[in-house]
PDB file of N, CA and C in Angstrom:
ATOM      1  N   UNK A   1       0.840  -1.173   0.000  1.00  0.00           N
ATOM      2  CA  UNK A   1       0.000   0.000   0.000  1.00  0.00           C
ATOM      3  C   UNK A   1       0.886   1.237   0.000  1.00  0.00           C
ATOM      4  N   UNK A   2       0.759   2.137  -0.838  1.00  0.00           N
ATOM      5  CA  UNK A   2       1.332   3.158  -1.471  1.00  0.00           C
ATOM      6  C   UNK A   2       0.846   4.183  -0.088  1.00  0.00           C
ATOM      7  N   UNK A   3       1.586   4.927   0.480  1.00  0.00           N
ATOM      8  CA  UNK A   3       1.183   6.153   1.642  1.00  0.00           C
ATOM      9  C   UNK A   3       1.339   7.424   1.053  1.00  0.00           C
ATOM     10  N   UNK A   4       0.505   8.140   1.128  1.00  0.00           N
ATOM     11  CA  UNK A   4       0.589   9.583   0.362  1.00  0.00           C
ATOM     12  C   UNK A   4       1.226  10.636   1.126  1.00  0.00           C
ATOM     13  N   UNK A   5       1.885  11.035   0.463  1.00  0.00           N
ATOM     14  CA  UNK A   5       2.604  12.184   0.581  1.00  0.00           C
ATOM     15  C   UNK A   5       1.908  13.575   0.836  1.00  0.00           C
ATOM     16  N   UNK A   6       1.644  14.319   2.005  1.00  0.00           N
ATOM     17  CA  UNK A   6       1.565  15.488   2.236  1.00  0.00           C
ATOM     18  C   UNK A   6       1.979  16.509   1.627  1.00  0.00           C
ATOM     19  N   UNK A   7       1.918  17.702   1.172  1.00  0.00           N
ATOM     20  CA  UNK A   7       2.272  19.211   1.723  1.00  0.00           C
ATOM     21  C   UNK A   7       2.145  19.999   2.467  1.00  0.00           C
ATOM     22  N   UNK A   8       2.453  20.861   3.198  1.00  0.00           N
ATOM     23  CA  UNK A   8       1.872  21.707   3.598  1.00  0.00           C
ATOM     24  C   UNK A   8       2.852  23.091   3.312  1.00  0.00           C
ATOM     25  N   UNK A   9       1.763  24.164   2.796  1.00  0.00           N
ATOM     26  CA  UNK A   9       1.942  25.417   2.213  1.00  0.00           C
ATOM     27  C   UNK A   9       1.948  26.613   3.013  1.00  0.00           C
ATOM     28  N   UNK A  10       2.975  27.168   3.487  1.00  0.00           N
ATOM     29  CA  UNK A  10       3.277  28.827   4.752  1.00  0.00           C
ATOM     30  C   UNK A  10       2.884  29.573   3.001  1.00  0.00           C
ATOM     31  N   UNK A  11       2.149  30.777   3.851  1.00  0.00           N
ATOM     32  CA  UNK A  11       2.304  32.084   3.106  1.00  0.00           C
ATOM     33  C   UNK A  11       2.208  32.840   4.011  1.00  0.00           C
ATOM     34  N   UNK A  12       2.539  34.134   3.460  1.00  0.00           N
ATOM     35  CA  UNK A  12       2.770  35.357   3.759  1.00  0.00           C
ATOM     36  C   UNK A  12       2.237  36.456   2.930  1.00  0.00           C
ATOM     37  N   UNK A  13       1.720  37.671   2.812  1.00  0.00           N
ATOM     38  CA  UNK A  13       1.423  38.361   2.063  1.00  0.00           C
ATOM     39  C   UNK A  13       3.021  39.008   1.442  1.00  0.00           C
ATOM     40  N   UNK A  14       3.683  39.054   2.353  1.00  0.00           N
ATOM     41  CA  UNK A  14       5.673  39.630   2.175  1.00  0.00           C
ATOM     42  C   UNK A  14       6.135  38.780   1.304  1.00  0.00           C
ATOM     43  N   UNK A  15       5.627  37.504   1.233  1.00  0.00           N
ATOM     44  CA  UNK A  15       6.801  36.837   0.227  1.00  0.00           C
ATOM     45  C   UNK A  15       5.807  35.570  -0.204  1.00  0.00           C
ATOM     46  N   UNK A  16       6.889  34.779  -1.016  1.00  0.00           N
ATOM     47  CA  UNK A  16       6.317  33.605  -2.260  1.00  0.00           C
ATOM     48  C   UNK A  16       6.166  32.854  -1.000  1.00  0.00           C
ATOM     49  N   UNK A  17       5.241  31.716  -1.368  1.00  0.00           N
ATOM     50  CA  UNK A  17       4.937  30.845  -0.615  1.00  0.00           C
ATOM     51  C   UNK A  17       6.154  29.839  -0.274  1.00  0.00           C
ATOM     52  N   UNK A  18       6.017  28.634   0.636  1.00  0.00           N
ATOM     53  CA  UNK A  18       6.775  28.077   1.184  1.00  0.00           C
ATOM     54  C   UNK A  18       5.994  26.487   1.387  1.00  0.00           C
ATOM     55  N   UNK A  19       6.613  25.685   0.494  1.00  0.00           N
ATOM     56  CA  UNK A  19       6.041  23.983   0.435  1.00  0.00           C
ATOM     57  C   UNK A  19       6.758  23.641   1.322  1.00  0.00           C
ATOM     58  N   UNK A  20       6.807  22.347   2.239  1.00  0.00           N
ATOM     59  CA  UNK A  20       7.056  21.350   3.245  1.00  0.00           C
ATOM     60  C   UNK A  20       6.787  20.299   3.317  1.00  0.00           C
ATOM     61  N   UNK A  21       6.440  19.275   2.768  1.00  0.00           N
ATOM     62  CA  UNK A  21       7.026  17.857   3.192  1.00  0.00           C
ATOM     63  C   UNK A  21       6.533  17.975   4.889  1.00  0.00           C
ATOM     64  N   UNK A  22       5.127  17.230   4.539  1.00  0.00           N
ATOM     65  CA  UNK A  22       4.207  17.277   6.473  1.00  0.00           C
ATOM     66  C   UNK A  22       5.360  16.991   7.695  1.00  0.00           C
ATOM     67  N   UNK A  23       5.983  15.944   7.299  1.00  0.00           N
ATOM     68  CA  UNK A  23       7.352  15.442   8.192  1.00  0.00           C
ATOM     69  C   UNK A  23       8.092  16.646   8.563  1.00  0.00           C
ATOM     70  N   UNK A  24       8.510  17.273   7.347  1.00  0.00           N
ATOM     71  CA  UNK A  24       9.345  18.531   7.711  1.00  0.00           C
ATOM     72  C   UNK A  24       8.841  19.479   8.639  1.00  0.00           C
ATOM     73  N   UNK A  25       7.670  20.107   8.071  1.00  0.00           N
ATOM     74  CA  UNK A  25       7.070  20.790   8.334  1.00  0.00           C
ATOM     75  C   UNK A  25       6.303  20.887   9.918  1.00  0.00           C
ATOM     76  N   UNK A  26       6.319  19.537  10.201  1.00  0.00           N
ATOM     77  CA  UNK A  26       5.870  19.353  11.688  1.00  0.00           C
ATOM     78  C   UNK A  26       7.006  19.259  12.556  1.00  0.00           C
ATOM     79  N   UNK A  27       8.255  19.252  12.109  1.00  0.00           N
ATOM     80  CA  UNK A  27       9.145  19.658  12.619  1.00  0.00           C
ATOM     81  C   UNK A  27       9.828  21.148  13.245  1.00  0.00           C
ATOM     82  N   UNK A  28       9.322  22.071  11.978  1.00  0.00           N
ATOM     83  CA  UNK A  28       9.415  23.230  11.866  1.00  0.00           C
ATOM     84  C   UNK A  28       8.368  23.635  12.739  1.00  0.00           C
ATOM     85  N   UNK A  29       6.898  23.055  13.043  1.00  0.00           N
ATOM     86  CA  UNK A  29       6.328  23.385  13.943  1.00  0.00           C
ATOM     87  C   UNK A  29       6.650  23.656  15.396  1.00  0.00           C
ATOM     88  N   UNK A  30       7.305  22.300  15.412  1.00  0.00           N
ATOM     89  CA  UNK A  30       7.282  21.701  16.600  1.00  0.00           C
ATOM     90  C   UNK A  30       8.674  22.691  17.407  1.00  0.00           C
ATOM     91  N   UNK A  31       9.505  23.164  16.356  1.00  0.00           N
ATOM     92  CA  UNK A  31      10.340  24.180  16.319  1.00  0.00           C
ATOM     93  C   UNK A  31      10.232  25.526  17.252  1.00  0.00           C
ATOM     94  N   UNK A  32       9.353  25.885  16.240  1.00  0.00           N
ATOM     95  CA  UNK A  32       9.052  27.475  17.058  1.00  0.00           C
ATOM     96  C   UNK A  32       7.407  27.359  17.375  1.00  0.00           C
ATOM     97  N   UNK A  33       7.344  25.777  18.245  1.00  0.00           N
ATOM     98  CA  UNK A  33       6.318  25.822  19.417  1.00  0.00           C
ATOM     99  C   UNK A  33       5.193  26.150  19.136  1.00  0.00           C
ATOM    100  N   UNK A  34       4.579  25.399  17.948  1.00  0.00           N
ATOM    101  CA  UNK A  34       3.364  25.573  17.390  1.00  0.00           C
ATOM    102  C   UNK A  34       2.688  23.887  17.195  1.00  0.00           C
ATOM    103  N   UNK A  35       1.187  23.737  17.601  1.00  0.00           N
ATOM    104  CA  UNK A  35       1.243  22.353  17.885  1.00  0.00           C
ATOM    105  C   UNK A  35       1.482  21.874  16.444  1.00  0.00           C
ATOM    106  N   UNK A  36       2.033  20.478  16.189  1.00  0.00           N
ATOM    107  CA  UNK A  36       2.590  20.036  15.043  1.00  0.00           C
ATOM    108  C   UNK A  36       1.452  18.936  14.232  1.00  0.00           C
ATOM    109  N   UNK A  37       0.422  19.023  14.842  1.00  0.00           N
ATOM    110  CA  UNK A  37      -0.851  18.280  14.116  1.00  0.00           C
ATOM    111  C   UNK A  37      -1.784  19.324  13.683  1.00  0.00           C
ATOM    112  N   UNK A  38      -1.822  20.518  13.907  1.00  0.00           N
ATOM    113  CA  UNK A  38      -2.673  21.568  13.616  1.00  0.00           C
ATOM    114  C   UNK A  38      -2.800  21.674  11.959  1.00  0.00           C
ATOM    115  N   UNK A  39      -4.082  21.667  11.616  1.00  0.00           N
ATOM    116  CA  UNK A  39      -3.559  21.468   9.804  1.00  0.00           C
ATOM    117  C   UNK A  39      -3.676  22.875   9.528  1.00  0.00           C
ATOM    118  N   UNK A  40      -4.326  24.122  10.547  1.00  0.00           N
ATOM    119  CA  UNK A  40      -4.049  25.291  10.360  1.00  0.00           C
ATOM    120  C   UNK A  40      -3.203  25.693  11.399  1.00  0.00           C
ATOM    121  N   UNK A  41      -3.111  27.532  10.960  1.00  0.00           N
ATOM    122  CA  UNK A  41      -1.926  28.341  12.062  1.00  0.00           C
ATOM    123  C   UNK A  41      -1.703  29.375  11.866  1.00  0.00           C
ATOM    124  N   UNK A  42      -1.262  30.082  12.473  1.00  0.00           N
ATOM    125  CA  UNK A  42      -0.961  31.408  12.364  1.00  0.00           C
ATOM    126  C   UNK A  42       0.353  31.619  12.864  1.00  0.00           C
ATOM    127  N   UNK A  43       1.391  32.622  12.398  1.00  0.00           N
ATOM    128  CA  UNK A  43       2.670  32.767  13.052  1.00  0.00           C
ATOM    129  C   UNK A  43       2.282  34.388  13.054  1.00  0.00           C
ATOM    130  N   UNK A  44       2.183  34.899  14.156  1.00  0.00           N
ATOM    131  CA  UNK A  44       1.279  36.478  14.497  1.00  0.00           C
ATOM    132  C   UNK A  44       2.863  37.192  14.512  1.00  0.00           C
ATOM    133  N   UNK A  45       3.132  38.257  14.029  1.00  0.00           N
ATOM    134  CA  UNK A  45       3.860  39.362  13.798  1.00  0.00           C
ATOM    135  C   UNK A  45       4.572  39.018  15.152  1.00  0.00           C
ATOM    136  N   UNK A  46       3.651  39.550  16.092  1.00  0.00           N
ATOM    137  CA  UNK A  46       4.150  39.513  17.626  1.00  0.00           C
ATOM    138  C   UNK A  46       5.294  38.097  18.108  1.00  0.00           C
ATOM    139  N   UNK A  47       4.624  36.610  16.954  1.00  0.00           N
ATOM    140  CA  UNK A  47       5.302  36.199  17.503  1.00  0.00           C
ATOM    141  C   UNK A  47       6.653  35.498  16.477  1.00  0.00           C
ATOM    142  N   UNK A  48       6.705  36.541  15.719  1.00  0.00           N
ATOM    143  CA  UNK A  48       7.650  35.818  14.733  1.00  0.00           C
ATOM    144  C   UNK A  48       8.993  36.273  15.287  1.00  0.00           C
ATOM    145  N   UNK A  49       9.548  37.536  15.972  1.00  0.00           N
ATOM    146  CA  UNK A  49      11.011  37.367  16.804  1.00  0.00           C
ATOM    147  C   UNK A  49      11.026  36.071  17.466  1.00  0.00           C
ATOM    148  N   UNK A  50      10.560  36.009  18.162  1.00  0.00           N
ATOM    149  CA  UNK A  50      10.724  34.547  18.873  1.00  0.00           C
ATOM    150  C   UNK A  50      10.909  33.277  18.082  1.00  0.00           C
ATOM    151  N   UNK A  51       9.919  33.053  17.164  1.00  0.00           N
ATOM    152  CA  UNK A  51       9.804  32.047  15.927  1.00  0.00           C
ATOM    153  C   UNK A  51      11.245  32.206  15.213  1.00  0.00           C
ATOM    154  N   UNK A  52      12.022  33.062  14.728  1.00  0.00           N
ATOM    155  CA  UNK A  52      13.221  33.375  13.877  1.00  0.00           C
ATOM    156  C   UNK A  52      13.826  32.854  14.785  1.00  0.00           C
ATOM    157  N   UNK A  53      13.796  33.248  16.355  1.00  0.00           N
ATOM    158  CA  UNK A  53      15.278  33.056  17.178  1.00  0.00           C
ATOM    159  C   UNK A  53      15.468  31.401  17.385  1.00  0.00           C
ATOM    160  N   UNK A  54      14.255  30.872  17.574  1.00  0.00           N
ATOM    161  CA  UNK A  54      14.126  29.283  17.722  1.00  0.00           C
ATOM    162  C   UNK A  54      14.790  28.807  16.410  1.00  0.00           C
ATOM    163  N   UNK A  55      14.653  28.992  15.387  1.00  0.00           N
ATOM    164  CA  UNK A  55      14.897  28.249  14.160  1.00  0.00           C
ATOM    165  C   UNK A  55      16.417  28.797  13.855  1.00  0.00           C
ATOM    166  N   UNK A  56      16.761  29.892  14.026  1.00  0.00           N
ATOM    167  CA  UNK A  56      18.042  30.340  14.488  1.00  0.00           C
ATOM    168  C   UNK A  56      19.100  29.443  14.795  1.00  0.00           C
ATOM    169  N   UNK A  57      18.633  29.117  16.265  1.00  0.00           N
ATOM    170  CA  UNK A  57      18.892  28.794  17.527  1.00  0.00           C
ATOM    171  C   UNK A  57      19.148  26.881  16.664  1.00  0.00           C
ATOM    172  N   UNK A  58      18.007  26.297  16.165  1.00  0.00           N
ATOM    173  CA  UNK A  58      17.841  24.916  15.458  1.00  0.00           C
ATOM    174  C   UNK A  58      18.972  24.789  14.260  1.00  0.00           C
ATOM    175  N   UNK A  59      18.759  25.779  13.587  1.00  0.00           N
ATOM    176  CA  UNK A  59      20.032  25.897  12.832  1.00  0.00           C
ATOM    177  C   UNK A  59      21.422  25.622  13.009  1.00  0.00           C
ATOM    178  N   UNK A  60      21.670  26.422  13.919  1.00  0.00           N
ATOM    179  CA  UNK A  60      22.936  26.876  14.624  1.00  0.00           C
ATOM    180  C   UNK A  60      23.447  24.821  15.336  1.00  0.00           C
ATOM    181  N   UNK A  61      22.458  24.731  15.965  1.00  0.00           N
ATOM    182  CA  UNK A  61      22.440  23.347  16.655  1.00  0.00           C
ATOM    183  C   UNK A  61      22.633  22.434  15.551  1.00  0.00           C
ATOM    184  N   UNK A  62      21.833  21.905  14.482  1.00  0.00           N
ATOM    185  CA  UNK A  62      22.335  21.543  13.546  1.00  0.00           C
ATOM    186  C   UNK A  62      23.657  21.211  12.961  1.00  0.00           C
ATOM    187  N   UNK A  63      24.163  22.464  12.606  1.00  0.00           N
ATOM    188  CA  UNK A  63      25.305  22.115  12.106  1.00  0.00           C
ATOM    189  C   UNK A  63      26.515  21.828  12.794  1.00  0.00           C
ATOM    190  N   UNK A  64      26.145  22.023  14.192  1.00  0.00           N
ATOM    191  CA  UNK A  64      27.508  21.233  14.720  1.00  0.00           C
ATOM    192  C   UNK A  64      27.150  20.222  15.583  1.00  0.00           C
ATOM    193  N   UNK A  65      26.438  18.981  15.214  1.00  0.00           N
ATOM    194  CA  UNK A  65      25.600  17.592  15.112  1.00  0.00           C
ATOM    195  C   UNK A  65      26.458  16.615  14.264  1.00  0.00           C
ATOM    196  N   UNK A  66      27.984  15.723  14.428  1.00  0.00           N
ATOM    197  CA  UNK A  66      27.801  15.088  13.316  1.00  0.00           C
ATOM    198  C   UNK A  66      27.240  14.443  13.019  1.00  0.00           C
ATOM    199  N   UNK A  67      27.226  13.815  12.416  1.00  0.00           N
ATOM    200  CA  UNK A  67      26.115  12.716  11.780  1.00  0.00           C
ATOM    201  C   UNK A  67      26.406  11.432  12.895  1.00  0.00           C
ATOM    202  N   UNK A  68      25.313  10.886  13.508  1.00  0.00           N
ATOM    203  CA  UNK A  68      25.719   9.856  14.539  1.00  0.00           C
ATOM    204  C   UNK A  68      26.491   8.540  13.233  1.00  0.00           C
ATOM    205  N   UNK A  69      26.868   7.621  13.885  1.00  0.00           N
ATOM    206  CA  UNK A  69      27.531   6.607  13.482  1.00  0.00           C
ATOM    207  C   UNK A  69      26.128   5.560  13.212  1.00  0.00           C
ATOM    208  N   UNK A  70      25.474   5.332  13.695  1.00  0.00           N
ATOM    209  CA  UNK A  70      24.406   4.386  13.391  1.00  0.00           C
ATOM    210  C   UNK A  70      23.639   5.112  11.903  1.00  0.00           C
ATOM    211  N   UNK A  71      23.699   6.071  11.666  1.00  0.00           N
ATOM    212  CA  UNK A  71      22.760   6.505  10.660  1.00  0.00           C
ATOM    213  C   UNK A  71      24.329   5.809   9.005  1.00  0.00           C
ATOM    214  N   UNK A  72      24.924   5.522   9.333  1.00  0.00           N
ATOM    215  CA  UNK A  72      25.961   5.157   8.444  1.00  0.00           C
ATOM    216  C   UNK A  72      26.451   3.711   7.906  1.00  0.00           C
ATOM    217  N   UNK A  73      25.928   3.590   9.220  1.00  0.00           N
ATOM    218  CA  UNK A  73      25.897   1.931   9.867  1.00  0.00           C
ATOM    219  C   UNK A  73      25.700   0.694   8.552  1.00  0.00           C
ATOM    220  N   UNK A  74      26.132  -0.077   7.625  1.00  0.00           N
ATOM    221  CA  UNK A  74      25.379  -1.024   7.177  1.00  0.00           C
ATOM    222  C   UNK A  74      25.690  -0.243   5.324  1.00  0.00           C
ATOM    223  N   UNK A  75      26.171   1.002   5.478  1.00  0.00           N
ATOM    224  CA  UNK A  75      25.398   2.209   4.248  1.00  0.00           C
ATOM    225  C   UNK A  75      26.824   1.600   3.229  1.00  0.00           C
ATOM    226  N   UNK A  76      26.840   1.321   2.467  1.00  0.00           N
ATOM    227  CA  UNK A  76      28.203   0.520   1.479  1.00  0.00           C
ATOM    228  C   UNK A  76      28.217   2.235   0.108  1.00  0.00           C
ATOM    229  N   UNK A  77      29.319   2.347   0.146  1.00  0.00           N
ATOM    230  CA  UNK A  77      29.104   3.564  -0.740  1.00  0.00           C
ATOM    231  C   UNK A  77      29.277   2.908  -1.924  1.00  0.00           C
ATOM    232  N   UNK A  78      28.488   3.008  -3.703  1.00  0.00           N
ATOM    233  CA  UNK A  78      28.549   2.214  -4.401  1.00  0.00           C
ATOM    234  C   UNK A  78      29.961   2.616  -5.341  1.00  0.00           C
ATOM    235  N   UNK A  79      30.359   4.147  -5.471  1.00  0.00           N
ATOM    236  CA  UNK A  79      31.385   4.184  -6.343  1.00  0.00           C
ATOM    237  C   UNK A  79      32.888   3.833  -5.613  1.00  0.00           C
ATOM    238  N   UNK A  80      32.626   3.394  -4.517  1.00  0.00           N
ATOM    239  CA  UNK A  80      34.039   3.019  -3.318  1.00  0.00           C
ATOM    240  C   UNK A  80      34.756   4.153  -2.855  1.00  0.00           C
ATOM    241  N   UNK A  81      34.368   5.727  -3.407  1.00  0.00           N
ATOM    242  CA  UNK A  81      34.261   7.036  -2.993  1.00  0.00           C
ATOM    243  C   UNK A  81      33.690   7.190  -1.821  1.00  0.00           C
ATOM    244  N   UNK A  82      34.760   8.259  -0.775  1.00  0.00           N
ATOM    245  CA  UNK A  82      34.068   8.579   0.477  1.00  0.00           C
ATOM    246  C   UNK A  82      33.176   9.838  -0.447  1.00  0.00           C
ATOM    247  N   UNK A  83      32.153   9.512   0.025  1.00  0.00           N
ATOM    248  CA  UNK A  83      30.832  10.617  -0.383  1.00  0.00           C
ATOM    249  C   UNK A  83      29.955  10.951   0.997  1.00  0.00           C
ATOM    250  N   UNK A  84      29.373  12.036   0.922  1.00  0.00           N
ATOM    251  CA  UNK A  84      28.635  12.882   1.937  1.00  0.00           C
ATOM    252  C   UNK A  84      27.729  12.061   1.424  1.00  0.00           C
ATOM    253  N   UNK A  85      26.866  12.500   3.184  1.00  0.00           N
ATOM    254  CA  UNK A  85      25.629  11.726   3.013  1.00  0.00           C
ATOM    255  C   UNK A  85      24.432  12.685   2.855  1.00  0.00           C
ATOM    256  N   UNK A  86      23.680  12.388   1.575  1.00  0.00           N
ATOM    257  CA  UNK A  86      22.738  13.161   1.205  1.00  0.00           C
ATOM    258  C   UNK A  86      21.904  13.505   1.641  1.00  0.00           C
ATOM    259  N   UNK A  87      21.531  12.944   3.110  1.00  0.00           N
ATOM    260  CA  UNK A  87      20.518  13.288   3.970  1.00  0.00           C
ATOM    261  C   UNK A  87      20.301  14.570   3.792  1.00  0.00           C
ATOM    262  N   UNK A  88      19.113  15.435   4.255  1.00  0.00           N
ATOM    263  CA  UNK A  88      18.855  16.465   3.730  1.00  0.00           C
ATOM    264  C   UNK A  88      18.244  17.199   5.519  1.00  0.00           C
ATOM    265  N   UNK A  89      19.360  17.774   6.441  1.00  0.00           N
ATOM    266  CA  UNK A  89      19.365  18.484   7.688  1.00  0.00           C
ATOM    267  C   UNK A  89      17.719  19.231   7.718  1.00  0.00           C
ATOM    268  N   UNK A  90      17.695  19.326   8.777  1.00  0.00           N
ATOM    269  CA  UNK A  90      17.051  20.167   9.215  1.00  0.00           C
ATOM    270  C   UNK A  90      16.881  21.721   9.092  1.00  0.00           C
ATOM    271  N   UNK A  91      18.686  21.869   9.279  1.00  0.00           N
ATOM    272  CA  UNK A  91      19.065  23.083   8.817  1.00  0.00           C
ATOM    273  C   UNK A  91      18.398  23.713   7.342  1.00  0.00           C
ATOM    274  N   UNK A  92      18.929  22.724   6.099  1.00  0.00           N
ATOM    275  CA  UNK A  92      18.746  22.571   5.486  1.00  0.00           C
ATOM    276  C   UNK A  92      17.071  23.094   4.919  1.00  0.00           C
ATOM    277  N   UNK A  93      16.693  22.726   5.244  1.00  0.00           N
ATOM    278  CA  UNK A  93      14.641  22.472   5.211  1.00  0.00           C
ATOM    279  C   UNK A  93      14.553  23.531   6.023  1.00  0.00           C
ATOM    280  N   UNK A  94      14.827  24.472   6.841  1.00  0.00           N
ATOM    281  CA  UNK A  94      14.417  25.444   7.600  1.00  0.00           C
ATOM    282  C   UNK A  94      14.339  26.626   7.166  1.00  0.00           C
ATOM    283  N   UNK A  95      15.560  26.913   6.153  1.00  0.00           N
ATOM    284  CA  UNK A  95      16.712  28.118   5.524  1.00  0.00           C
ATOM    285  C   UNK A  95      15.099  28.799   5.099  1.00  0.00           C
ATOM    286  N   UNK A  96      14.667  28.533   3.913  1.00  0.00           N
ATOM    287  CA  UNK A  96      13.316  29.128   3.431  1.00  0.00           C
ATOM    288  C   UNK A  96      12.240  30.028   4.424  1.00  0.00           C
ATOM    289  N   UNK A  97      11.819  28.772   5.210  1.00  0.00           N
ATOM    290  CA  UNK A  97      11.100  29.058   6.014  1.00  0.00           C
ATOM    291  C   UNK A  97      11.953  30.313   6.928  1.00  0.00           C
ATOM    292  N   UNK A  98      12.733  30.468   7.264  1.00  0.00           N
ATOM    293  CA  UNK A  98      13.338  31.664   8.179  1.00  0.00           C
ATOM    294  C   UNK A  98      13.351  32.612   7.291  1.00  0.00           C
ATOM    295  N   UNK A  99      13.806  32.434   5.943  1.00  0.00           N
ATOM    296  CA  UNK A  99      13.983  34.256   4.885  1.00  0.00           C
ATOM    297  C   UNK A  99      12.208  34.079   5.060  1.00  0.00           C
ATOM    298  N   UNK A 100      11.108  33.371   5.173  1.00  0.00           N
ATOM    299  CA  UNK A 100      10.180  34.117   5.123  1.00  0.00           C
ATOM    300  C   UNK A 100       9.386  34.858   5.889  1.00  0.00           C
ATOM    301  N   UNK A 101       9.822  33.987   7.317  1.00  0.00           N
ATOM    302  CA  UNK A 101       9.585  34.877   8.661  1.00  0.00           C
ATOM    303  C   UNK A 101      10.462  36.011   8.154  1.00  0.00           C
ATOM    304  N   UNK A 102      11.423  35.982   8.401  1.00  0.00           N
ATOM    305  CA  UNK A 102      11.995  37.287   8.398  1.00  0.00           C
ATOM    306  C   UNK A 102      11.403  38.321   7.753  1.00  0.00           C
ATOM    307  N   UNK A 103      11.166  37.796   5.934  1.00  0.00           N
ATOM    308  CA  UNK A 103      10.901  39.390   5.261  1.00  0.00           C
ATOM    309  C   UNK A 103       9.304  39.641   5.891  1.00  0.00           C
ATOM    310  N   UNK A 104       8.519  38.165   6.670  1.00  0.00           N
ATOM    311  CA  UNK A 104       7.273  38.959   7.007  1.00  0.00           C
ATOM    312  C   UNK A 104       7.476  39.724   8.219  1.00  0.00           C
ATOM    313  N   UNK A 105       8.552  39.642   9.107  1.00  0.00           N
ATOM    314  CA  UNK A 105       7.883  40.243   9.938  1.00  0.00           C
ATOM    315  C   UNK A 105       8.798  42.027   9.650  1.00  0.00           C
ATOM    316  N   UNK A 106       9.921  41.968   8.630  1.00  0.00           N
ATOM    317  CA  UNK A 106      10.029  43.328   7.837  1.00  0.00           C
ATOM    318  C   UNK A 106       9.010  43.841   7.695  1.00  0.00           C
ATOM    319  N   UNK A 107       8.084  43.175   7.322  1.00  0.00           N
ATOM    320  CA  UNK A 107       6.447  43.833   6.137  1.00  0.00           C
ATOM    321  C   UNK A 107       5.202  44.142   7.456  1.00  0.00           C
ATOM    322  N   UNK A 108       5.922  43.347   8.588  1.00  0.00           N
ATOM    323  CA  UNK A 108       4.767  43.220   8.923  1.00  0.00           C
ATOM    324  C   UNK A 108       3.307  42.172   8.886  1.00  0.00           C
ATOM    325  N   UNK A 109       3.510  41.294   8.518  1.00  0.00           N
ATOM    326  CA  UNK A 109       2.615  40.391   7.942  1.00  0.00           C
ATOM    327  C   UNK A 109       2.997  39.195   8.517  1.00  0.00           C
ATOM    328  N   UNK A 110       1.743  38.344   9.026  1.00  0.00           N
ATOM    329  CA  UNK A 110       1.643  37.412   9.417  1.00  0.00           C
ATOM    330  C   UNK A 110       2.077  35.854   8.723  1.00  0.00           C
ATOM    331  N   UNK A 111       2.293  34.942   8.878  1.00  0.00           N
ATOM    332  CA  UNK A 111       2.644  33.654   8.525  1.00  0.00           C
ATOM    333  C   UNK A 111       1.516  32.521   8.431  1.00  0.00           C
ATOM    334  N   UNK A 112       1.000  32.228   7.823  1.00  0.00           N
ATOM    335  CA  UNK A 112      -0.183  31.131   7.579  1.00  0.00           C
ATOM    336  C   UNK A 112      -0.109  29.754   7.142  1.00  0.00           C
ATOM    337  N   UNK A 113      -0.854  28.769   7.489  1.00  0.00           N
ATOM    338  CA  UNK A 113      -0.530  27.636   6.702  1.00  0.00           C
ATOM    339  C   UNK A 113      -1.941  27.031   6.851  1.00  0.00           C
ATOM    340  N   UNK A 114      -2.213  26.241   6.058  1.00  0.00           N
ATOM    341  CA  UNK A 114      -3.374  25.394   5.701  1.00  0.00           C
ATOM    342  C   UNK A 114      -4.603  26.268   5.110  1.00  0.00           C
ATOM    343  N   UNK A 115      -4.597  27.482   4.874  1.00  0.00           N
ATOM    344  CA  UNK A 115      -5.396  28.305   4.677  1.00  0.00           C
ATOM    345  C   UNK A 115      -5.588  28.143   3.176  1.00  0.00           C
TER     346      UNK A 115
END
């Protein structure tokens, strides 16, 4: 049985929208403390300093995380090249979402999703 794949879509009136991958995205919730099953939301002006500093803050944590040893565990690289692992951070998946807090709360404008 095939499991379907989510989106979920942030806008802003300040900037282009912002897709997520539900996984991601409930991460990013769960981030800057917004419940992470909510299929709507609001990120209110008031509370987007706080929201930036958390994801900031997740960022920052991120990248100096190495990669544990079990996530490598078993992984045979096929060209016999040491190669990075393509996993795709947190950091990574966040970057967007923070330039859009940011330019909203420049503008003034709130953060939405499921709307």
């Amino acid at each position: 049985m095939r499991q379907t794949v989510m989106l979920i879509k942030f806008k802003s009136a300040a900037s282009n929208d912002v897709l997520m991958f539900e996984t991601a995205a409930k991460d990013f919730l769960r981030c800057i403390g917004k419940a992470p099953d909510e299929a709507t939301g609001i990120i209110t002006v008031d509370q987007l300093p706080a929201a930036i500093d958390s994801v900031r803050a997740a960022i920052a944590a991120d990248k100096t995380q190495p990669l544990a040893a079990a996530d490598n565990a078993g992984k045979e690289v096929a060209s016999g090249d040491d190669e990075l692992d393509e996993r795709v951070e947190f950091g990574q998946r966040a970057v967007p979402m923070l330039e859009l807090m940011e330019r909203a709360l420049a503008e003034g404008a709130p953060v939405v999703w499921g709307v």
